[in-house]
N, C-alpha and C. Protein backbone atom coordinates (compact mmCIF):
# COMPACT_ATOMS: atom_id res chain seq x y z
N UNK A 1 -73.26 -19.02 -2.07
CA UNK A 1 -74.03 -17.79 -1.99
C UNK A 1 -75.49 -18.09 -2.33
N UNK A 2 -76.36 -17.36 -1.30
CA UNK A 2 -78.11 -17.93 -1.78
C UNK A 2 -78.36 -17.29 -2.92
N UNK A 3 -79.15 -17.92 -3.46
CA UNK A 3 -80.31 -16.63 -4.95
C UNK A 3 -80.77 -15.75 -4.63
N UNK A 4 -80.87 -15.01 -5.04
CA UNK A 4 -81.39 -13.34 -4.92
C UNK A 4 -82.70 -13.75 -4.78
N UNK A 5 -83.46 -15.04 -5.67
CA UNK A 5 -85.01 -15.32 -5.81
C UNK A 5 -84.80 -16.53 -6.00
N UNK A 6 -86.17 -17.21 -5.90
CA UNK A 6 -86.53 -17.92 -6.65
C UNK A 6 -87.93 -18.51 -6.75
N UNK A 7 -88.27 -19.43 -7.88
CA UNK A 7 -89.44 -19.53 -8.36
C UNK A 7 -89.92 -21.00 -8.19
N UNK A 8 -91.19 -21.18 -7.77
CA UNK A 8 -92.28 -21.84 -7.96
C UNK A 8 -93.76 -21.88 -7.84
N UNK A 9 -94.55 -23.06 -8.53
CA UNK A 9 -96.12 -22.40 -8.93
C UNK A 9 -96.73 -23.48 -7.83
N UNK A 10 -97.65 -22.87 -7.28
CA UNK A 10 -98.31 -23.26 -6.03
C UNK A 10 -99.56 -23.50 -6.98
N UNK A 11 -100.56 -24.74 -7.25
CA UNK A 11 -101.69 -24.65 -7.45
C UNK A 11 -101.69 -23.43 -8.67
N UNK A 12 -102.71 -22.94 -9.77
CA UNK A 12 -102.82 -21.78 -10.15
C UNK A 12 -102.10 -20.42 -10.40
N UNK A 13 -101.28 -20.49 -9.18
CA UNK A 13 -100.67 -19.32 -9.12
C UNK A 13 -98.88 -19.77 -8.97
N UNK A 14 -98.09 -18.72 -10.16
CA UNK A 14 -96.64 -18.61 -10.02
C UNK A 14 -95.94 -17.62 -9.41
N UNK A 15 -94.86 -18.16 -8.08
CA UNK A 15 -94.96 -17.12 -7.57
C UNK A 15 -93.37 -16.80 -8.19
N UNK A 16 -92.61 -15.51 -7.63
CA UNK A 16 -91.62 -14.95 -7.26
C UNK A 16 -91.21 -14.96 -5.83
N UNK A 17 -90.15 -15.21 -5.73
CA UNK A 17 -89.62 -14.94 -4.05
C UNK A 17 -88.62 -13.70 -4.29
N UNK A 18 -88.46 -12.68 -4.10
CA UNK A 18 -87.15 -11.80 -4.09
C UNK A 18 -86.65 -11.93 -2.65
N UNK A 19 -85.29 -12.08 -2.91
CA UNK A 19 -84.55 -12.37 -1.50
C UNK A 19 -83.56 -11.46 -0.97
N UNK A 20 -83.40 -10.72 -1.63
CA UNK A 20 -82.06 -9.81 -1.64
C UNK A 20 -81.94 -8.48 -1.67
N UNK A 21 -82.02 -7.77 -0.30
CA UNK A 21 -82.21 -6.32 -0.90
C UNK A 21 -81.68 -5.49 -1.78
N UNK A 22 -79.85 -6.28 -1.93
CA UNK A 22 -79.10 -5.65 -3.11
C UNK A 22 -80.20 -5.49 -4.46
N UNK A 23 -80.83 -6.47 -4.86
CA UNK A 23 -82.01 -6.60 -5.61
C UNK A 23 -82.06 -5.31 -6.12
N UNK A 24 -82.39 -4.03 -5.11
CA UNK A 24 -82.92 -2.80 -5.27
C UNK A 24 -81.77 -1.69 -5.15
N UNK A 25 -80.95 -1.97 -5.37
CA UNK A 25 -79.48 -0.79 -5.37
C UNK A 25 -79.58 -1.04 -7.02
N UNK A 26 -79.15 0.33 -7.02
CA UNK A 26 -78.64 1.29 -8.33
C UNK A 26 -78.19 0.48 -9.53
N UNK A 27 -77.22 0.01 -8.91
CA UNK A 27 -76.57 -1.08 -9.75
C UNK A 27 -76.92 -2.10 -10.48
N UNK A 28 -77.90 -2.83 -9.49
CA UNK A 28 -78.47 -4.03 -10.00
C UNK A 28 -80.35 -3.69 -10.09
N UNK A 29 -80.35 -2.68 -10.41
CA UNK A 29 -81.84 -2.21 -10.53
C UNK A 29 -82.59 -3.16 -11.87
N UNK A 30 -81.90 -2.65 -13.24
CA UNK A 30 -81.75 -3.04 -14.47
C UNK A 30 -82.51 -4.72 -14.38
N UNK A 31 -81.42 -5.50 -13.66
CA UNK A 31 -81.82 -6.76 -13.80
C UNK A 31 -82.67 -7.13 -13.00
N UNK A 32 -82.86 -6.66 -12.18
CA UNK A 32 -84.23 -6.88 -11.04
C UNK A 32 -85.72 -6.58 -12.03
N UNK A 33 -85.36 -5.74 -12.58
CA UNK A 33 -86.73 -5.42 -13.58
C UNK A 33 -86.85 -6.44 -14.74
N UNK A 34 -85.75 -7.16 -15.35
CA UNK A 34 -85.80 -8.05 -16.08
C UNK A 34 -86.13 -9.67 -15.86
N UNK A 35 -85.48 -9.56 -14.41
CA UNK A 35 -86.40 -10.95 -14.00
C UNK A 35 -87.54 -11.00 -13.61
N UNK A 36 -88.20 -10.09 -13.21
CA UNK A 36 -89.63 -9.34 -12.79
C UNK A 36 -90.49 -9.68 -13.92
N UNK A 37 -89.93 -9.00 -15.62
CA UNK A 37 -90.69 -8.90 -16.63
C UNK A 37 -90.41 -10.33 -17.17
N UNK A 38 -89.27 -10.60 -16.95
CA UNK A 38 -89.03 -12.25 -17.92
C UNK A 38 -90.41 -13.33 -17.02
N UNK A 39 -90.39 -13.40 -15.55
CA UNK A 39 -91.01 -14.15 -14.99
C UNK A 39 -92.37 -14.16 -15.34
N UNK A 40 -93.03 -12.29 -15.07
CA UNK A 40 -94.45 -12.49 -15.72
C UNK A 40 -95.01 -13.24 -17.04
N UNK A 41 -93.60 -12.46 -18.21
CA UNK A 41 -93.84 -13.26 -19.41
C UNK A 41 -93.90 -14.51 -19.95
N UNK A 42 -93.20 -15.56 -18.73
CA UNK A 42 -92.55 -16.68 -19.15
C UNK A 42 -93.46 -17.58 -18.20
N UNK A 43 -94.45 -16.71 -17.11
CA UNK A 43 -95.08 -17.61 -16.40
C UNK A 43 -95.91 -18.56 -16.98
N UNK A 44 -96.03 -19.97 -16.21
CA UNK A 44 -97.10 -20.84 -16.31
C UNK A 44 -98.18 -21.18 -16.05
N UNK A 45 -98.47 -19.90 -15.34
CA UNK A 45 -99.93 -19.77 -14.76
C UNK A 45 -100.62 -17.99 -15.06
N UNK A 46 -101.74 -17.97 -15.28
CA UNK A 46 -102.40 -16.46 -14.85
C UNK A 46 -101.53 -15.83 -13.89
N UNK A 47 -102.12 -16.39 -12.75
CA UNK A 47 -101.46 -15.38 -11.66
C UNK A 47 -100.43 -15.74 -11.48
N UNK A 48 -100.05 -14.62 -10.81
CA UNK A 48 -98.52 -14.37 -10.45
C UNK A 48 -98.61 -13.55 -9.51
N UNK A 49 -97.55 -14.56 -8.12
CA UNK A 49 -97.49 -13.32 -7.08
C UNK A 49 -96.22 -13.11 -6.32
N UNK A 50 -95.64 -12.30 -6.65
CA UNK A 50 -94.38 -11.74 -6.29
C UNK A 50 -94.47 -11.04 -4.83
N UNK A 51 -92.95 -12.12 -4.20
CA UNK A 51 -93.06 -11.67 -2.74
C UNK A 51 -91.84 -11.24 -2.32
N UNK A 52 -91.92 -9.91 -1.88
CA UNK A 52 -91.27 -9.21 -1.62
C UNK A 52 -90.06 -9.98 -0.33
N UNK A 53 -91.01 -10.45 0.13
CA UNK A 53 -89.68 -11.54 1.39
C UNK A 53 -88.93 -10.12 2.59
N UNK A 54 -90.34 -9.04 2.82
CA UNK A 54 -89.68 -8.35 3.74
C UNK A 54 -88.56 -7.16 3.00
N UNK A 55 -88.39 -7.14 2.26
CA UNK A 55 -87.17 -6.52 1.46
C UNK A 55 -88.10 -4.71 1.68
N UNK A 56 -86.99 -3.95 1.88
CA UNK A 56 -86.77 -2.82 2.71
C UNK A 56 -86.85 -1.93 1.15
N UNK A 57 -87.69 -0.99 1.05
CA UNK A 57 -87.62 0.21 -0.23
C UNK A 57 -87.11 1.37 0.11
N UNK A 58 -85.81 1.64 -0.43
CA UNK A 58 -85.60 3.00 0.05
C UNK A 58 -85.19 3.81 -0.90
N UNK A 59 -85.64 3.27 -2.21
CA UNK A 59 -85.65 4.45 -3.06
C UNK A 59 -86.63 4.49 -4.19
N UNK A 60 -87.17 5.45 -5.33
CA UNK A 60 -88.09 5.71 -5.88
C UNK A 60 -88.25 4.84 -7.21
N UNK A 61 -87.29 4.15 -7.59
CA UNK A 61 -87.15 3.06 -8.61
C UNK A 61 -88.04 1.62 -7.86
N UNK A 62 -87.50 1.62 -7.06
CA UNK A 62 -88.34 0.31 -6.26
C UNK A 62 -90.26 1.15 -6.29
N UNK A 63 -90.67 1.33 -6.22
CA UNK A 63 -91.82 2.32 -6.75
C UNK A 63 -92.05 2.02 -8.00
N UNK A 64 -91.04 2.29 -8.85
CA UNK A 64 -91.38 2.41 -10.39
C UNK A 64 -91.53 1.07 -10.99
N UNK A 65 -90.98 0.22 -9.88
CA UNK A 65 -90.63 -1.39 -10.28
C UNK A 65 -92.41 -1.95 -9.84
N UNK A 66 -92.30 -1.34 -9.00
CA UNK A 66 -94.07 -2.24 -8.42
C UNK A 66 -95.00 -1.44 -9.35
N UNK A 67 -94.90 -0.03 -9.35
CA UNK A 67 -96.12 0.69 -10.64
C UNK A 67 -96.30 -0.34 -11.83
N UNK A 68 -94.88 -0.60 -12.40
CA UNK A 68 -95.17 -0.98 -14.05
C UNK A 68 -95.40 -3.03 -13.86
N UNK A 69 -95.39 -3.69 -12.85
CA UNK A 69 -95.47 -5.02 -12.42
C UNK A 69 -97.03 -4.55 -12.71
N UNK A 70 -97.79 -3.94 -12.72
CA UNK A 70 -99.18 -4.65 -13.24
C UNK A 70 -99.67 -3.89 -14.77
N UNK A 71 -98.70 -3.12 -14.96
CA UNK A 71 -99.10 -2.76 -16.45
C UNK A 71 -98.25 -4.11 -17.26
N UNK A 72 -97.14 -4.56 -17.20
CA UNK A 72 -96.69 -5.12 -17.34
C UNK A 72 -97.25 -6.83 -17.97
N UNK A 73 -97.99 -7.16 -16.54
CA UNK A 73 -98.38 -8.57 -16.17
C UNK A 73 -100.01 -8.50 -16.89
N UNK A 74 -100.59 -7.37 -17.60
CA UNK A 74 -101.18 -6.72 -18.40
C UNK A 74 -101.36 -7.41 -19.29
N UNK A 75 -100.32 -7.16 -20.03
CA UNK A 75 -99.72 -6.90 -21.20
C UNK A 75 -99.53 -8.15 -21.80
N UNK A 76 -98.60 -9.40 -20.77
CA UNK A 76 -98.78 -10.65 -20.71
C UNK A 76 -100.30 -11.44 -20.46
N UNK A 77 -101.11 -10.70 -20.33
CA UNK A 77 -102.29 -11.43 -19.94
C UNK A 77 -102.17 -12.30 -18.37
N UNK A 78 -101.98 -11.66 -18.18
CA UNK A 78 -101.40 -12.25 -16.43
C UNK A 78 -102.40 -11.39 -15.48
N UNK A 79 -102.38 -11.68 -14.08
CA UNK A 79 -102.76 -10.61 -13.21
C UNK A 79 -101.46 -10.97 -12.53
N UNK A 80 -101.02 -9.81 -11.87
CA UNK A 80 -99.91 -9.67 -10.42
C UNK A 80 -100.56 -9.20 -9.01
N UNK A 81 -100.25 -9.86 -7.74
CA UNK A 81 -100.35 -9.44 -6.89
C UNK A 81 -99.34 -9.47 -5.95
N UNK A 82 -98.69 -8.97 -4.78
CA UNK A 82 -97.53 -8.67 -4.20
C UNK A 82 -98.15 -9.01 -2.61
N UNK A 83 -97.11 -9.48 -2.23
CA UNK A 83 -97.17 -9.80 -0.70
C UNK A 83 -96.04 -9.85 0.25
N UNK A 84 -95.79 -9.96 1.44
CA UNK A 84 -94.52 -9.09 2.27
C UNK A 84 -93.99 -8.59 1.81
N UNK A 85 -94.84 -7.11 1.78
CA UNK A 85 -93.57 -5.74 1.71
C UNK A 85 -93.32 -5.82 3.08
N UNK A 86 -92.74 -4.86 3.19
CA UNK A 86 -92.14 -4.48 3.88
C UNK A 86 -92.60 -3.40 5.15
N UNK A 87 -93.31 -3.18 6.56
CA UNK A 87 -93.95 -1.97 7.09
C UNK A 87 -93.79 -1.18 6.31
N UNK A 88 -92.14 -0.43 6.23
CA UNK A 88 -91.44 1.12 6.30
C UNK A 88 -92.47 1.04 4.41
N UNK A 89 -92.33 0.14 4.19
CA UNK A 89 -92.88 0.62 2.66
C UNK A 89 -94.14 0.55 2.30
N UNK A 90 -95.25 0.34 3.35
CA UNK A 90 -96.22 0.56 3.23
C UNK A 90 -97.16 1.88 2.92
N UNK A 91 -96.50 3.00 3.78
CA UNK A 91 -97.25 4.04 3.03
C UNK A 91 -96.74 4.71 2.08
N UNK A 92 -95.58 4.49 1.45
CA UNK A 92 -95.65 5.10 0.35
C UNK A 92 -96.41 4.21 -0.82
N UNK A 93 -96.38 2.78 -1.03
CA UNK A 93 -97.40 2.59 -1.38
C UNK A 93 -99.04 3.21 -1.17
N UNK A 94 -99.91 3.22 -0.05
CA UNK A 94 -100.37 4.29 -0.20
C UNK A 94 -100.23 5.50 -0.32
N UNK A 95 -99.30 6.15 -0.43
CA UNK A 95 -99.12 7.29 -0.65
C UNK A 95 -99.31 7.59 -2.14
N UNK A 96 -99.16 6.71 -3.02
CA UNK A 96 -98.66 6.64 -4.46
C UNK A 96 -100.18 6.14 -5.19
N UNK A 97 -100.56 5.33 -4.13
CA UNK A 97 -102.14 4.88 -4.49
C UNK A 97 -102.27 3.79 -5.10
N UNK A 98 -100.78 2.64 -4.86
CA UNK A 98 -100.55 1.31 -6.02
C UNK A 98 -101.19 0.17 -5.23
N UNK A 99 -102.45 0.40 -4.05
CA UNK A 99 -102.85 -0.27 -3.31
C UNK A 99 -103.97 -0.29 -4.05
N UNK A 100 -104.40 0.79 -4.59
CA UNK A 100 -105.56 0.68 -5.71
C UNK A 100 -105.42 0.23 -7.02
N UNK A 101 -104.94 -0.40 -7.22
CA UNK A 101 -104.61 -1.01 -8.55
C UNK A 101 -103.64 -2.04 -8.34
N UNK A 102 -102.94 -2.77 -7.56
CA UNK A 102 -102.67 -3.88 -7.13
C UNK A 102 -103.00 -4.74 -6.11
N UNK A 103 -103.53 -5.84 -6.04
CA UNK A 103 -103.80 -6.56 -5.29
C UNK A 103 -102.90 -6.94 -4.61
N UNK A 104 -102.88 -6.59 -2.81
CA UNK A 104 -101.59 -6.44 -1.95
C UNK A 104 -102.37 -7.20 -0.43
N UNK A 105 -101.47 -8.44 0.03
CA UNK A 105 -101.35 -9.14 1.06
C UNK A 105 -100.39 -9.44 2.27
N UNK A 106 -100.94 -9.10 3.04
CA UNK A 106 -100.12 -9.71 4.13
C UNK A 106 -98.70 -10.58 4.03
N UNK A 107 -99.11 -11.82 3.53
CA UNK A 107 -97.84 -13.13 3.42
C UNK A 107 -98.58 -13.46 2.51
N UNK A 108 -97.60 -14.49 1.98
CA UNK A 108 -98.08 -15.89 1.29
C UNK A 108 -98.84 -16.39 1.41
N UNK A 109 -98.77 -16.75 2.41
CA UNK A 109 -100.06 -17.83 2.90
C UNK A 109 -101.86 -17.54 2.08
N UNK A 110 -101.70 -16.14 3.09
CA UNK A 110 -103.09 -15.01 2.76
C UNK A 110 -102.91 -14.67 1.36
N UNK A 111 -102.02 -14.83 0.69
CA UNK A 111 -102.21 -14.37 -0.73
C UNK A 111 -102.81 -15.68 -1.54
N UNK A 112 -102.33 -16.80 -1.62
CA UNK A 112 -101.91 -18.10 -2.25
C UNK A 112 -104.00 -18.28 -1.88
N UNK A 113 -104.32 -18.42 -0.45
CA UNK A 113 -105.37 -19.05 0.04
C UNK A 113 -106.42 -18.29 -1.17
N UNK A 114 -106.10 -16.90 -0.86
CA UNK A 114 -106.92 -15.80 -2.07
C UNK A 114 -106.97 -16.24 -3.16
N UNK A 115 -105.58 -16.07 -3.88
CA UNK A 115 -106.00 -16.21 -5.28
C UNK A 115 -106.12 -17.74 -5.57
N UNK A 116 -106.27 -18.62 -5.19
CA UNK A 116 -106.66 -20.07 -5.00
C UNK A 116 -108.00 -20.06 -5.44
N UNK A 117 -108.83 -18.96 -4.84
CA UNK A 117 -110.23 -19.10 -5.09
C UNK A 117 -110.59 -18.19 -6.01
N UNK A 118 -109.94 -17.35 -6.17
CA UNK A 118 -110.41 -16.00 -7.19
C UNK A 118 -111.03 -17.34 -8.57
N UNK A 119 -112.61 -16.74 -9.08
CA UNK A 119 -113.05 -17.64 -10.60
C UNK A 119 -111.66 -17.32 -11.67
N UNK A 120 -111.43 -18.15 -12.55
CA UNK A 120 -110.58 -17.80 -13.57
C UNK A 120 -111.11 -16.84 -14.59
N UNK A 121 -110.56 -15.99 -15.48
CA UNK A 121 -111.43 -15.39 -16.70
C UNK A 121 -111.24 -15.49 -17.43
């Protein structure tokens, strides 16, 4: 059976892969938020960029999971930024306004090339 995720640090930045849309059911909500918060906390780099891998939002917890990923990564002294969502979940991100307060990319690629250059602080 594949991993739901997994992790490695590109240059500067540590990423997240989420692989699994179960990820975001009811059930396994709980621990999706704990590897989310363990990863920011436990990262080896500033940044951190968690990639969605296409994964489909269809409910309001997946929301609550991306809101608190930058209060969160905060908190750790981290920054977070997110890359392949998903279309269908694009405007409720704007809708919600977490486009203004998270730094949000295309793919990997376009994220990694970014924060590659962002100065450190």
């Amino acid at each position: 059976m594949p991993s739901t995720y997994e992790t490695e640090t590109v240059g500067n930045v540590s990423v997240l892969r989420l692989r699994d849309a179960a990820m975001f059911q009811f059930d396994q909500f709980a621990t999706t938020c704990a590897i989310c918060q363990e990863f920011l906390r436990n990262s080896p780099t500033r940044r951190t960029l968690i990639d969605f891998g296409q994964i489909e939002f269809y409910n309001s917890m997946s929301l609550g999971l991306i809101a608190s990923l930058g209060k969160h990564a905060e908190s750790c002294g981290r920054t977070v930024s997110l890359c392949n969502l998903h279309p269908r979940s694009i405007w409720s991100i704007q809708a919600t306004r977490l486009h203004t307060v998270l730094d949000i990319y295309h793919d990997a690629e376009q994220a990694l090339a970014a924060l590659q250059h962002e100065p450190t602080a």
